[in-house]
PDB file of N, CA and C in Angstrom:
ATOM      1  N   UNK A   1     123.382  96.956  17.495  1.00  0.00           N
ATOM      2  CA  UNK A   1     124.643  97.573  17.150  1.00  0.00           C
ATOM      3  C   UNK A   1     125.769  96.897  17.944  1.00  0.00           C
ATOM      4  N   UNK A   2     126.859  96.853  17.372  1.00  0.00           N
ATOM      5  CA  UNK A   2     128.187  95.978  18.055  1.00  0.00           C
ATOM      6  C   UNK A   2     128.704  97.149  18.893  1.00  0.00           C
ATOM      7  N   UNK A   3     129.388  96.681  20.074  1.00  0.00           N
ATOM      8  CA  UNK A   3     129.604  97.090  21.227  1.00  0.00           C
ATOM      9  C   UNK A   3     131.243  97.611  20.939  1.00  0.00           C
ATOM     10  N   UNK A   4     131.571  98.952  20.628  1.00  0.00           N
ATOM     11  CA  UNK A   4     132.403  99.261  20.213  1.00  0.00           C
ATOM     12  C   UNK A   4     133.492  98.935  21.757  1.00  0.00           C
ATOM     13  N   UNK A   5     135.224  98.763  21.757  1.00  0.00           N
ATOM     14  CA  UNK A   5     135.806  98.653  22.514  1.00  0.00           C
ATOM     15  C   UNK A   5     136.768  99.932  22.051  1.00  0.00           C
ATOM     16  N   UNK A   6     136.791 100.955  23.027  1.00  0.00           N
ATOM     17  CA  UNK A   6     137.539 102.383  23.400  1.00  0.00           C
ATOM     18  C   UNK A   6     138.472 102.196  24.056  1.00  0.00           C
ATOM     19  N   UNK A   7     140.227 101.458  23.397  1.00  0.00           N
ATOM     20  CA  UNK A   7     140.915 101.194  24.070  1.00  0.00           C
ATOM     21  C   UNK A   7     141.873 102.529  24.669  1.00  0.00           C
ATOM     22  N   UNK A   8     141.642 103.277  26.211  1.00  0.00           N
ATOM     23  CA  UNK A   8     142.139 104.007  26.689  1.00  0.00           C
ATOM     24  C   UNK A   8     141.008 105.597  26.513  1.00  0.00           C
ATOM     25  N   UNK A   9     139.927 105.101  26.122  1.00  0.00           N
ATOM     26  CA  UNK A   9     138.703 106.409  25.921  1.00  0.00           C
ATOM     27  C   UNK A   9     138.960 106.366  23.490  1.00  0.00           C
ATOM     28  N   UNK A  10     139.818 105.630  23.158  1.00  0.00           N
ATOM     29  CA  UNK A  10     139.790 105.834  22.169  1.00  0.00           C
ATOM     30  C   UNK A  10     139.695 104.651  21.365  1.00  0.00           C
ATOM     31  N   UNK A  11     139.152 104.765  19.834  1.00  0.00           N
ATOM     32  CA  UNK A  11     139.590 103.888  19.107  1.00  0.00           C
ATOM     33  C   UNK A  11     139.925 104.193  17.684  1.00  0.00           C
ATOM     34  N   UNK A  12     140.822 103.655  16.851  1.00  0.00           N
ATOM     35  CA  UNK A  12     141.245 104.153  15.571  1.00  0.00           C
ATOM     36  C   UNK A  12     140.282 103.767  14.543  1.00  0.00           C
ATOM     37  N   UNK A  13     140.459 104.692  13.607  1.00  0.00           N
ATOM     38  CA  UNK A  13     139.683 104.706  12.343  1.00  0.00           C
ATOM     39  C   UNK A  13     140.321 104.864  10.975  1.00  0.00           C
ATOM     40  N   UNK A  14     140.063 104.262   9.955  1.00  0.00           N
ATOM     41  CA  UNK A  14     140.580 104.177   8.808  1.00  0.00           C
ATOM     42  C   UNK A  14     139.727 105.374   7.712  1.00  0.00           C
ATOM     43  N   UNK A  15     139.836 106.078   7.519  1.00  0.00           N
ATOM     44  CA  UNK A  15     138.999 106.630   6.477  1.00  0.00           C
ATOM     45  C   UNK A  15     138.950 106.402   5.062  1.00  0.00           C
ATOM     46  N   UNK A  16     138.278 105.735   3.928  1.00  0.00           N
ATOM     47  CA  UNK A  16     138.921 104.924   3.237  1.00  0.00           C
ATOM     48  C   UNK A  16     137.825 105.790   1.948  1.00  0.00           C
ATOM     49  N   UNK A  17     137.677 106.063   0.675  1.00  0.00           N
ATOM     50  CA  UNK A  17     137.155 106.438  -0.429  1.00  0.00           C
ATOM     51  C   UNK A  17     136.132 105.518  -0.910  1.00  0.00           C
ATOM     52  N   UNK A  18     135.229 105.935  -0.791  1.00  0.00           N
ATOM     53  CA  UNK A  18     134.010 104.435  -1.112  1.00  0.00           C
ATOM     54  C   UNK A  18     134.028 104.456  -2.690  1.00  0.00           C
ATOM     55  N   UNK A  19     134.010 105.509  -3.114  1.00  0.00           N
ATOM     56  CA  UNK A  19     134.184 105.082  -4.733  1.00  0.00           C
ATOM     57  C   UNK A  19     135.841 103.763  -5.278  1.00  0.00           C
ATOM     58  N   UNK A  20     136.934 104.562  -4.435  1.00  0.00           N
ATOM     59  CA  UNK A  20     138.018 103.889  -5.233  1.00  0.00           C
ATOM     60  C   UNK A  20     138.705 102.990  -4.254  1.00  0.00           C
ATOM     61  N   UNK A  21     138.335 103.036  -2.895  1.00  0.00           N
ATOM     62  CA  UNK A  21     138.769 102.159  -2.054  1.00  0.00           C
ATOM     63  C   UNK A  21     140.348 102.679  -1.083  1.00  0.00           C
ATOM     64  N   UNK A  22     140.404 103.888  -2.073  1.00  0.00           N
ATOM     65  CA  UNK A  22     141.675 104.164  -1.090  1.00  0.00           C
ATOM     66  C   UNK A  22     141.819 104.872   0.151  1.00  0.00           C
ATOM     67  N   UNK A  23     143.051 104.487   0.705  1.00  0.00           N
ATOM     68  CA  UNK A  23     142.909 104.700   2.166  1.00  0.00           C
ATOM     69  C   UNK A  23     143.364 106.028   2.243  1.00  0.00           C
ATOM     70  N   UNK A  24     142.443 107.117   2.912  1.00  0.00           N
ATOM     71  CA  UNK A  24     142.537 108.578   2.623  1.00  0.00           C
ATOM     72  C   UNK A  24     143.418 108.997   3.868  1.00  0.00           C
ATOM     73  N   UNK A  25     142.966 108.696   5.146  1.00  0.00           N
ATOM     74  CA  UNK A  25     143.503 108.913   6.363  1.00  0.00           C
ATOM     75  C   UNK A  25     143.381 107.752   7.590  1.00  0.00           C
ATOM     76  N   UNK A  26     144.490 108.180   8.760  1.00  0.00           N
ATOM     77  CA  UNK A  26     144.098 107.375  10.022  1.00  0.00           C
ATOM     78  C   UNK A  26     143.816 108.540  11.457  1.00  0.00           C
ATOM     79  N   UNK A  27     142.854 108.265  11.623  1.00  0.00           N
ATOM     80  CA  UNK A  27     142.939 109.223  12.901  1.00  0.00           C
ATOM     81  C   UNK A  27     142.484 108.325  13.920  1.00  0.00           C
ATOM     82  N   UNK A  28     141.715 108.920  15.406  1.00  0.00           N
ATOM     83  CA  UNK A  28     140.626 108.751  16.444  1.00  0.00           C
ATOM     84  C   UNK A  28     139.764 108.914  16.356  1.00  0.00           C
ATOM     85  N   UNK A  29     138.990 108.382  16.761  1.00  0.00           N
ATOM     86  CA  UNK A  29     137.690 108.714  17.689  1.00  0.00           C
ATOM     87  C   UNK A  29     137.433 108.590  19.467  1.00  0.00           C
ATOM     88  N   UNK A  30     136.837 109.184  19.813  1.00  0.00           N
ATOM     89  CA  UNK A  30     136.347 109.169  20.817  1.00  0.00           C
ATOM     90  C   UNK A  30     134.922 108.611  21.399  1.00  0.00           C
ATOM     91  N   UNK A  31     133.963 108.328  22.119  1.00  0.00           N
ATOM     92  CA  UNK A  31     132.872 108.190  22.036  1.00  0.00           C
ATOM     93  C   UNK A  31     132.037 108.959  21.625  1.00  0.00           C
ATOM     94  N   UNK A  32     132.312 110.656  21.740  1.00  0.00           N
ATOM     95  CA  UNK A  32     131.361 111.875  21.123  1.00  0.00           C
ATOM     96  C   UNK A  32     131.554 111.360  20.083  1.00  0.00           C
ATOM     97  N   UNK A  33     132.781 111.799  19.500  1.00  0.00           N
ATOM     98  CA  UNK A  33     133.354 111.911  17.768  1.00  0.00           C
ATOM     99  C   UNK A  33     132.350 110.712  17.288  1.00  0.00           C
ATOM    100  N   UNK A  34     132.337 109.174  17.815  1.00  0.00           N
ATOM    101  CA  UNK A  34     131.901 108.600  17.393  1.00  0.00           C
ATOM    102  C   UNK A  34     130.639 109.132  17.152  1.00  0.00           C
ATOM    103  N   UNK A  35     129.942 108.833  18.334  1.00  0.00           N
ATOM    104  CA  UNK A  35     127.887 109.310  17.910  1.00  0.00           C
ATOM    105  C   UNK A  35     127.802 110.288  17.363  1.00  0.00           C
ATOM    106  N   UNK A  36     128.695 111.376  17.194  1.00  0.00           N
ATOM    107  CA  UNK A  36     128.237 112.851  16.625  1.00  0.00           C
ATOM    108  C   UNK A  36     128.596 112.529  14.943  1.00  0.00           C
ATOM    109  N   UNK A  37     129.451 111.732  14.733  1.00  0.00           N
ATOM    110  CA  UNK A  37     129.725 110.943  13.202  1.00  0.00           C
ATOM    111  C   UNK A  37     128.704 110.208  12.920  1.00  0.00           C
ATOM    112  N   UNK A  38     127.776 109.261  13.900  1.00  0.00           N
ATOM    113  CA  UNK A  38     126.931 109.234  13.475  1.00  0.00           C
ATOM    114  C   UNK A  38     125.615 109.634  13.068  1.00  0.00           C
ATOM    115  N   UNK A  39     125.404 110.653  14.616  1.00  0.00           N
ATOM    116  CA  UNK A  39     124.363 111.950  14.349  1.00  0.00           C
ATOM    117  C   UNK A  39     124.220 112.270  13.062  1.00  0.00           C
ATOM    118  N   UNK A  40     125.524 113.244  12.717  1.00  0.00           N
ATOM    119  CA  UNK A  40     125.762 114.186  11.378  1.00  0.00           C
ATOM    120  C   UNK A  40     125.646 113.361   9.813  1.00  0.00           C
ATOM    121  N   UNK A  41     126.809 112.014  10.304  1.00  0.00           N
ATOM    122  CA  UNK A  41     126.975 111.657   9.014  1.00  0.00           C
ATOM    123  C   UNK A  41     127.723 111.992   8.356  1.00  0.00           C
ATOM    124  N   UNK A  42     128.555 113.581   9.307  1.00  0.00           N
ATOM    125  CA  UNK A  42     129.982 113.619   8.544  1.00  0.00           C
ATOM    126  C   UNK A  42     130.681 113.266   9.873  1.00  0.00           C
ATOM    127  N   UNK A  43     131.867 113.070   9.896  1.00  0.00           N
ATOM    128  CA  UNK A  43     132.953 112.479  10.367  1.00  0.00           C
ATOM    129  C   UNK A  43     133.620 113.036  10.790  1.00  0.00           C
ATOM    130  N   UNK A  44     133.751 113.456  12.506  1.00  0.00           N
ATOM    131  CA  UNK A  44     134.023 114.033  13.786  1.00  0.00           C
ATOM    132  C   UNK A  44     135.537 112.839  14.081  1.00  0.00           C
ATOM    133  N   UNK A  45     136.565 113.535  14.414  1.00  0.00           N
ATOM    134  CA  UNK A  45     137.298 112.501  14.939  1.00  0.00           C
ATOM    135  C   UNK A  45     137.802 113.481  16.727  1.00  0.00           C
ATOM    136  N   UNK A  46     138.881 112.587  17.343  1.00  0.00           N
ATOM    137  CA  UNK A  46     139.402 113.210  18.155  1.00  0.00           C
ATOM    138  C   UNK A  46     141.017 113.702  18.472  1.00  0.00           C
ATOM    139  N   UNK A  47     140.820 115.186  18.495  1.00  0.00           N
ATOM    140  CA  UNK A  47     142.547 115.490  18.359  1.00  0.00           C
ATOM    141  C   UNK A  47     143.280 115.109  19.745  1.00  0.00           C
ATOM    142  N   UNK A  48     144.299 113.994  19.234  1.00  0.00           N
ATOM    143  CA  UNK A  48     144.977 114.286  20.346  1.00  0.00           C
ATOM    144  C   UNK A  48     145.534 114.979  20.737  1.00  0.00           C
ATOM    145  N   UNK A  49     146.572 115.982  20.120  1.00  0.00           N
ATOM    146  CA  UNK A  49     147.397 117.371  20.275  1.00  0.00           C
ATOM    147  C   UNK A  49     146.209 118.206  20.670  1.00  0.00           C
ATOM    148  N   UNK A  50     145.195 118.397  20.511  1.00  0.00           N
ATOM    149  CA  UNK A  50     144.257 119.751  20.985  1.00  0.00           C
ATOM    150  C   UNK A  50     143.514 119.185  22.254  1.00  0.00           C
ATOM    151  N   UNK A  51     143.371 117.691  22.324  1.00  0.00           N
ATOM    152  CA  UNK A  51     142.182 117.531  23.065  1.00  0.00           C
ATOM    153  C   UNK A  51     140.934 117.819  22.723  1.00  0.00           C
ATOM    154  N   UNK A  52     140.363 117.374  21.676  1.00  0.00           N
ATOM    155  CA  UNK A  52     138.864 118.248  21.732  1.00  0.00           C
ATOM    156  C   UNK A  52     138.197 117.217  20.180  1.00  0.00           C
ATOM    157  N   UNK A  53     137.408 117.617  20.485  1.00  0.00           N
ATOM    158  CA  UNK A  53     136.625 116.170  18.789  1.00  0.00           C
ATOM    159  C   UNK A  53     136.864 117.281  18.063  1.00  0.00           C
ATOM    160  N   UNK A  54     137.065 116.607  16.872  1.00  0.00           N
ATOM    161  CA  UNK A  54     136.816 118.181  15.665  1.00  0.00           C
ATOM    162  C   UNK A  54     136.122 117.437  13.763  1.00  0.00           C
ATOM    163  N   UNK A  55     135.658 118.059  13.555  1.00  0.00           N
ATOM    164  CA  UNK A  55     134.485 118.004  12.485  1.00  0.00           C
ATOM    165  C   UNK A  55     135.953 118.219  10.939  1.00  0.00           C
ATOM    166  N   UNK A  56     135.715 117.032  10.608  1.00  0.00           N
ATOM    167  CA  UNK A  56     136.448 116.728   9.383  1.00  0.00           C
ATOM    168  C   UNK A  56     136.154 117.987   8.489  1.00  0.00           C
ATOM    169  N   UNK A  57     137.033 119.055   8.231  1.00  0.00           N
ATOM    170  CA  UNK A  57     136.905 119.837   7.422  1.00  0.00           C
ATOM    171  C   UNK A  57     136.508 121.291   7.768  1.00  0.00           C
ATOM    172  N   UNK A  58     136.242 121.420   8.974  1.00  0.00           N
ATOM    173  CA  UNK A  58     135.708 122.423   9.835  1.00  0.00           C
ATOM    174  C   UNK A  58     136.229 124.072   9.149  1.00  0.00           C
ATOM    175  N   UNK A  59     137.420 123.419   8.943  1.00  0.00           N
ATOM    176  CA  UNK A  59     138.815 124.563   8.164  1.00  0.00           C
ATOM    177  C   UNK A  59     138.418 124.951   7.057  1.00  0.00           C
ATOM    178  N   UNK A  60     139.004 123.659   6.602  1.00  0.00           N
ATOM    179  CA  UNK A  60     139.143 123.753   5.127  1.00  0.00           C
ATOM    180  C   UNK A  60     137.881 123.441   3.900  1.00  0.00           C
ATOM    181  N   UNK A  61     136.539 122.908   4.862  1.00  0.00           N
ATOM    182  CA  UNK A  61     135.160 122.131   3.966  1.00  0.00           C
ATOM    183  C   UNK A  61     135.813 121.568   3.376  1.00  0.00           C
ATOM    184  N   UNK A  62     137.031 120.575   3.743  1.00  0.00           N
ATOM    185  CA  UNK A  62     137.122 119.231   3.046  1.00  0.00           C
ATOM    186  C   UNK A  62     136.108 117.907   3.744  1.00  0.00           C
ATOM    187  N   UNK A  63     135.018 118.175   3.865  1.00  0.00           N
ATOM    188  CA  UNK A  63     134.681 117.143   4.726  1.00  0.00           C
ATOM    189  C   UNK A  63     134.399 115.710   4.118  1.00  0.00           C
ATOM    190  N   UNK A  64     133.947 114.723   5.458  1.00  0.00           N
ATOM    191  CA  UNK A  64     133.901 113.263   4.840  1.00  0.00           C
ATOM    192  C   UNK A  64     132.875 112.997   5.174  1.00  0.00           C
ATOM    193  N   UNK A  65     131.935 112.738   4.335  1.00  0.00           N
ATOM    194  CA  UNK A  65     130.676 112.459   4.415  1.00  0.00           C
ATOM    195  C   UNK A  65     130.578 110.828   4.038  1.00  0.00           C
ATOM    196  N   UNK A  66     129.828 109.763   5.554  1.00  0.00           N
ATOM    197  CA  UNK A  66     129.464 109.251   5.503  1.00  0.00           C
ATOM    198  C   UNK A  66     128.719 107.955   4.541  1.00  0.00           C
ATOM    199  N   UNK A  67     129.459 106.909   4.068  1.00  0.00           N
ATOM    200  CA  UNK A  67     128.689 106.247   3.285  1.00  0.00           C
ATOM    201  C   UNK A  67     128.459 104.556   4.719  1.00  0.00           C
ATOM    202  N   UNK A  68     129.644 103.832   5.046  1.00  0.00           N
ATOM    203  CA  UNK A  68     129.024 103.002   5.765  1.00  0.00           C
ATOM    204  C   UNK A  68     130.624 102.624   6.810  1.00  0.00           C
ATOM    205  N   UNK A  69     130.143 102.426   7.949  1.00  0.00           N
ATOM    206  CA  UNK A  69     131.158 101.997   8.633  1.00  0.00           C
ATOM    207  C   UNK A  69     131.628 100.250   8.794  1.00  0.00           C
ATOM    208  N   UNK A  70     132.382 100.543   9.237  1.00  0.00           N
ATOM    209  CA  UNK A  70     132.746  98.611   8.869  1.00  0.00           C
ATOM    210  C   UNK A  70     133.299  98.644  10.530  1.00  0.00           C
ATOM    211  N   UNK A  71     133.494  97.715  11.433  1.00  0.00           N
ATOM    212  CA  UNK A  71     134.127  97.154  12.401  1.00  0.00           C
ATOM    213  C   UNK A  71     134.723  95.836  12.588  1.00  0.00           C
ATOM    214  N   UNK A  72     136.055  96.305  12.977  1.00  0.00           N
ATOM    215  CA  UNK A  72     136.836  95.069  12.443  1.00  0.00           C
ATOM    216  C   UNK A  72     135.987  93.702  13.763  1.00  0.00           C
ATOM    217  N   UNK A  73     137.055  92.592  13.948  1.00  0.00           N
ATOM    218  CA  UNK A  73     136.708  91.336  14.711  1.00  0.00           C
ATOM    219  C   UNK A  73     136.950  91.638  16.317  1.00  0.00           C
ATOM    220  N   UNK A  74     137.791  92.260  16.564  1.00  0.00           N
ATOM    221  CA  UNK A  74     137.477  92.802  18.012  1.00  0.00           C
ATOM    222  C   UNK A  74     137.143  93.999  18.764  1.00  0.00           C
ATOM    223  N   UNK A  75     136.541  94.488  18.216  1.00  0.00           N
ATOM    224  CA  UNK A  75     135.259  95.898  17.961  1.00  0.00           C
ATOM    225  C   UNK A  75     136.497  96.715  18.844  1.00  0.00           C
ATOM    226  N   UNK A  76     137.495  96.810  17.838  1.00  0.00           N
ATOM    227  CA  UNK A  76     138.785  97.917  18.431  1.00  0.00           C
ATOM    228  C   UNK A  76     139.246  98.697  17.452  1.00  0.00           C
ATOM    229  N   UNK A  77     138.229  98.859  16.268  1.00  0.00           N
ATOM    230  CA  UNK A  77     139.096  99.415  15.225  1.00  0.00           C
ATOM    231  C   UNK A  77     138.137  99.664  14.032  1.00  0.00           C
ATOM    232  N   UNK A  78     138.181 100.714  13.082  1.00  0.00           N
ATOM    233  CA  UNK A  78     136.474 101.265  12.121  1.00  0.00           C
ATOM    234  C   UNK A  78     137.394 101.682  10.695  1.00  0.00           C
ATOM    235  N   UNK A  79     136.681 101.478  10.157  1.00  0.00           N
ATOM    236  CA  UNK A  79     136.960 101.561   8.848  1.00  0.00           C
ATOM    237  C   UNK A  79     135.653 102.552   8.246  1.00  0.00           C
ATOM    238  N   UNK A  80     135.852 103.555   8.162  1.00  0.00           N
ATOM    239  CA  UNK A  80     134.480 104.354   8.134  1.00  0.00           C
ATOM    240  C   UNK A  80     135.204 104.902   6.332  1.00  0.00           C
ATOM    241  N   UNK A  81     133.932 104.096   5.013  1.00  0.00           N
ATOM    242  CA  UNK A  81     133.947 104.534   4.100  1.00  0.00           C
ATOM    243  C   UNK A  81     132.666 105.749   4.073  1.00  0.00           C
ATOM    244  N   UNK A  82     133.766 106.759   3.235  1.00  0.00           N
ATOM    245  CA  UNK A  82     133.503 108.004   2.887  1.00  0.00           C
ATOM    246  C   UNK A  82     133.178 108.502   1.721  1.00  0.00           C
ATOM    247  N   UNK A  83     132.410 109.584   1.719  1.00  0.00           N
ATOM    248  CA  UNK A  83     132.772 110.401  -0.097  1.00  0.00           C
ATOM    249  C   UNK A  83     133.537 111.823   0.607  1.00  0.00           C
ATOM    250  N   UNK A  84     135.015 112.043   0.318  1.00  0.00           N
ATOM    251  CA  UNK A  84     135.771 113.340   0.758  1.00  0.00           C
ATOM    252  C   UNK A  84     135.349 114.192  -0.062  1.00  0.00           C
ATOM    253  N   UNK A  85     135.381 115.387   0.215  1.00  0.00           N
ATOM    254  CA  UNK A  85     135.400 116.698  -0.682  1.00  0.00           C
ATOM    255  C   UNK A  85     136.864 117.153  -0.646  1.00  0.00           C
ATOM    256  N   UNK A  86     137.219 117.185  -1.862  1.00  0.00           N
ATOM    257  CA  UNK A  86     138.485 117.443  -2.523  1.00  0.00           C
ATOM    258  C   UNK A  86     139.418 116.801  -1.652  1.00  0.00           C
ATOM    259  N   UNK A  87     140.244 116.964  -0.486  1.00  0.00           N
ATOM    260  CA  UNK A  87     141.287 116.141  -0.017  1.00  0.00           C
ATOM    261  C   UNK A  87     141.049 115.427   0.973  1.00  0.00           C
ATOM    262  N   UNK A  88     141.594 114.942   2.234  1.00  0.00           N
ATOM    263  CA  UNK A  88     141.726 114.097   3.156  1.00  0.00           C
ATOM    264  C   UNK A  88     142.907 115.175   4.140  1.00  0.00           C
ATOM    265  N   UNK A  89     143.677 115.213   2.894  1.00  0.00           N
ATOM    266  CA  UNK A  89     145.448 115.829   4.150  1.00  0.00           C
ATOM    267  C   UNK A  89     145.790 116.904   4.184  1.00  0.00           C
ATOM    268  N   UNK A  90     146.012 117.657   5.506  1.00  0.00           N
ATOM    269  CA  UNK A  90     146.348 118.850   5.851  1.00  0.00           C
ATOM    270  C   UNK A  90     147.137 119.417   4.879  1.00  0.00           C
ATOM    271  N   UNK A  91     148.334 118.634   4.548  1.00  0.00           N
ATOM    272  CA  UNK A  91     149.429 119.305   3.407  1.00  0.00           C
ATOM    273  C   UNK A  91     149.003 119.307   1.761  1.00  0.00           C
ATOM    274  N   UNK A  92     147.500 119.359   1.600  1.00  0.00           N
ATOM    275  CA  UNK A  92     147.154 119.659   0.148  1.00  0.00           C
ATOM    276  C   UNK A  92     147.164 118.069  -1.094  1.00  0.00           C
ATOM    277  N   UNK A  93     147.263 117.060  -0.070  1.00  0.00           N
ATOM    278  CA  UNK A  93     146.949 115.569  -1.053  1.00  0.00           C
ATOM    279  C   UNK A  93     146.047 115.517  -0.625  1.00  0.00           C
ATOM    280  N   UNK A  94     145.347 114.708  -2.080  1.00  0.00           N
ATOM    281  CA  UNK A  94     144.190 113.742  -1.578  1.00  0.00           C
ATOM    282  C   UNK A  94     144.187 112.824  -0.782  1.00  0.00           C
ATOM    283  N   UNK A  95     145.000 112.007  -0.529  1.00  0.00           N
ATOM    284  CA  UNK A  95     145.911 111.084   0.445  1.00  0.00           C
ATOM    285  C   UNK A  95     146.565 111.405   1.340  1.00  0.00           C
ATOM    286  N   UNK A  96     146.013 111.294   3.153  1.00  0.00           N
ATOM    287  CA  UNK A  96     147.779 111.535   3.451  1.00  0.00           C
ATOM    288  C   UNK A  96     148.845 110.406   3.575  1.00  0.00           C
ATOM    289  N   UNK A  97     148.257 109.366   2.479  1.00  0.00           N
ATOM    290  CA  UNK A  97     149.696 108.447   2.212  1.00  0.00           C
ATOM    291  C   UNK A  97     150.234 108.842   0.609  1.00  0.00           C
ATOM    292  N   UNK A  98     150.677 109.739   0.983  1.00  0.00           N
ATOM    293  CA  UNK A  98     151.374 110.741  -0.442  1.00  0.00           C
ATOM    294  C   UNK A  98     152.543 110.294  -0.849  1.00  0.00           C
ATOM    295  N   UNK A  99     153.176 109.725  -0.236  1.00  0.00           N
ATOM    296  CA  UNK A  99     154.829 108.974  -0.266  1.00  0.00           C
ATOM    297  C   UNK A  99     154.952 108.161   0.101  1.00  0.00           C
ATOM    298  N   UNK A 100     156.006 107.353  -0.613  1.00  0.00           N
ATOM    299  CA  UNK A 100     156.913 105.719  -0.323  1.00  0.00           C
ATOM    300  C   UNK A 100     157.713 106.557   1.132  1.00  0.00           C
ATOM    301  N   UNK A 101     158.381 104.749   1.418  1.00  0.00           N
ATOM    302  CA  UNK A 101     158.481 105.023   2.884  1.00  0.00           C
ATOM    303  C   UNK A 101     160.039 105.677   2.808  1.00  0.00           C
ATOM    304  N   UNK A 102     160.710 105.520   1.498  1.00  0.00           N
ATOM    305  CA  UNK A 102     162.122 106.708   1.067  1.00  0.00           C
ATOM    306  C   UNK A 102     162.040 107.704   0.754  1.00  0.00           C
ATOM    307  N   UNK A 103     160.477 108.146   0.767  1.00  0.00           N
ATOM    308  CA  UNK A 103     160.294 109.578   0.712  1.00  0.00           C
ATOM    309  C   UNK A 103     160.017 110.356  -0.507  1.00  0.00           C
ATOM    310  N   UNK A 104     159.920 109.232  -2.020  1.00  0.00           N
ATOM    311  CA  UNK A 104     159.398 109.737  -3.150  1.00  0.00           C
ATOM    312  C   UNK A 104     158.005 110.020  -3.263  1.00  0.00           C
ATOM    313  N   UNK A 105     156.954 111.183  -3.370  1.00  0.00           N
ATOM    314  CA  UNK A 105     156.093 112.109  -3.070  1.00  0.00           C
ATOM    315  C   UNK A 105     155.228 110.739  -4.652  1.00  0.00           C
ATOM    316  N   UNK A 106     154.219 110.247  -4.590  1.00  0.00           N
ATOM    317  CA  UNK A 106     153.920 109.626  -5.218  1.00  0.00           C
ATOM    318  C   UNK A 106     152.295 109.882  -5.636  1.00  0.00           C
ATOM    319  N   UNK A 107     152.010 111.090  -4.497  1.00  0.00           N
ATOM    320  CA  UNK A 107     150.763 111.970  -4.892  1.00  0.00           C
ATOM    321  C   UNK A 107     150.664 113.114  -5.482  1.00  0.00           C
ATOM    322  N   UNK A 108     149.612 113.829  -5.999  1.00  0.00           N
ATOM    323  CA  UNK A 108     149.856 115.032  -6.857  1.00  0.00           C
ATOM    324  C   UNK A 108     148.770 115.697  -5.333  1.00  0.00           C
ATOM    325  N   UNK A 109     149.563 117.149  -5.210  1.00  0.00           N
ATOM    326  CA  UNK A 109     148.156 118.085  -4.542  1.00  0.00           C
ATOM    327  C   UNK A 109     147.164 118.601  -5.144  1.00  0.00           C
ATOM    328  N   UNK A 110     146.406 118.897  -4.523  1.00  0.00           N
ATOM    329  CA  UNK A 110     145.009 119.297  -4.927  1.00  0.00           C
ATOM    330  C   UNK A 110     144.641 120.664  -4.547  1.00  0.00           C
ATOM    331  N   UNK A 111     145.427 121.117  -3.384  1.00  0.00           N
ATOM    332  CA  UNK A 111     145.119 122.355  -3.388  1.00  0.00           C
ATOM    333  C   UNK A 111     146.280 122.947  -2.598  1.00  0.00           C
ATOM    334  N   UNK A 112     146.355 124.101  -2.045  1.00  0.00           N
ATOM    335  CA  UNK A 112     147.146 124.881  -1.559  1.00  0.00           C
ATOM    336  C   UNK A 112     146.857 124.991   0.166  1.00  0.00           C
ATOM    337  N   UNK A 113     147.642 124.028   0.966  1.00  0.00           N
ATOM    338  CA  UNK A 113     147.491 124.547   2.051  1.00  0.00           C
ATOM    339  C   UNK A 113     147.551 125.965   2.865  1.00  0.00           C
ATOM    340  N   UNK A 114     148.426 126.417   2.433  1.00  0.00           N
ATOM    341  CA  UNK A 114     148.888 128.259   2.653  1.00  0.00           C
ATOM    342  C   UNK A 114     147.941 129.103   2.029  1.00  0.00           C
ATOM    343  N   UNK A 115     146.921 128.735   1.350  1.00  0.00           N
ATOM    344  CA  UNK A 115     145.842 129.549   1.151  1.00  0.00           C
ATOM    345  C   UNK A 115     144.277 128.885   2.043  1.00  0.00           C
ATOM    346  N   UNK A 116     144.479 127.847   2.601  1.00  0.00           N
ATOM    347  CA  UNK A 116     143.252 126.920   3.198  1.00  0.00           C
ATOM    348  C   UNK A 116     143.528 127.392   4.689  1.00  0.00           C
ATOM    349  N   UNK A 117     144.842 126.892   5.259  1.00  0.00           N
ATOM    350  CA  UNK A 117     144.837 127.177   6.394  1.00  0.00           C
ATOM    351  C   UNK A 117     145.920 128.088   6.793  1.00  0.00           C
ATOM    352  N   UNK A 118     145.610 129.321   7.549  1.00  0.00           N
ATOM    353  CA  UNK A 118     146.440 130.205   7.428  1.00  0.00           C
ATOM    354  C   UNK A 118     147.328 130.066   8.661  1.00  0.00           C
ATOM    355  N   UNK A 119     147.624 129.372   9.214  1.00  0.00           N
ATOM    356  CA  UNK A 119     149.218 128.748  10.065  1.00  0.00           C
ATOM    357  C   UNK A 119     149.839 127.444   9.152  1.00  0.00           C
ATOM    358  N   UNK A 120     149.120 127.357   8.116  1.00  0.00           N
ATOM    359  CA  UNK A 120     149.999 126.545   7.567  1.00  0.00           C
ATOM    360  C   UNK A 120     149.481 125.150   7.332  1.00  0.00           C
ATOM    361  N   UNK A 121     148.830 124.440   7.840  1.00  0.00           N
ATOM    362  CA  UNK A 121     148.041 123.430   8.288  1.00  0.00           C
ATOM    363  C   UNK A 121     147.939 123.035   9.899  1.00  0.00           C
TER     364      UNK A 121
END
């Protein structure tokens, strides 16, 4: 196995749709998040605002289940393809790249955050 590099205890991850290739989310990992993503097979990242690993979907059972990880050329960075259940983003897209960078909303939602998570997301 390649020798992952945890720049500062962390490293970023791409979460990407193995069927259509699109890029669903970006978060962390940590070293747990990592092995426990691989343990499970679903996809643990690490919050920075909470401090703490947390289990993709824990909330909402949107989770991301595991198809194969990729590591880029200076083992600083993962591309972990997924199969999501229904979304990826707190605010109810399948995407959380839902919008151009002027702010036209270029995704449709999928579900209702205010009924998933009850602070809102």
């Amino acid at each position: 196995m390649v020798e992952l590099n945890f720049k500062n205890g962390l490293i970023p991850v791409a979460a990407q749709d193995n069927e259509t290739g699109e890029v669903l989310m970006i978060a962390f990992m940590n070293e747990d998040a990592f092995e426990m993503t691989r343990k499970t097979g679903c996809v643990h990242y690490w919050s920075r605002t909470n401090r703490r690993v947390w289990k993709k979907g824990e909330v909402s059972g949107h989770f991301q289940w595991v198809k194969e990880i990729l590591v880029d050329c200076d083992s600083d960075a993962l591309v972990i393809k997924v199969d999501q259940v229904q979304a990826a983003c707190h605010m109810g897209f399948r995407s959380c790249f839902f919008r151009t960078i002027d702010g036209t909303t270029i995704g449709k939602k999928v579900f209702d955050p205010g009924v998933v998570y009850k602070d809102g997301g």
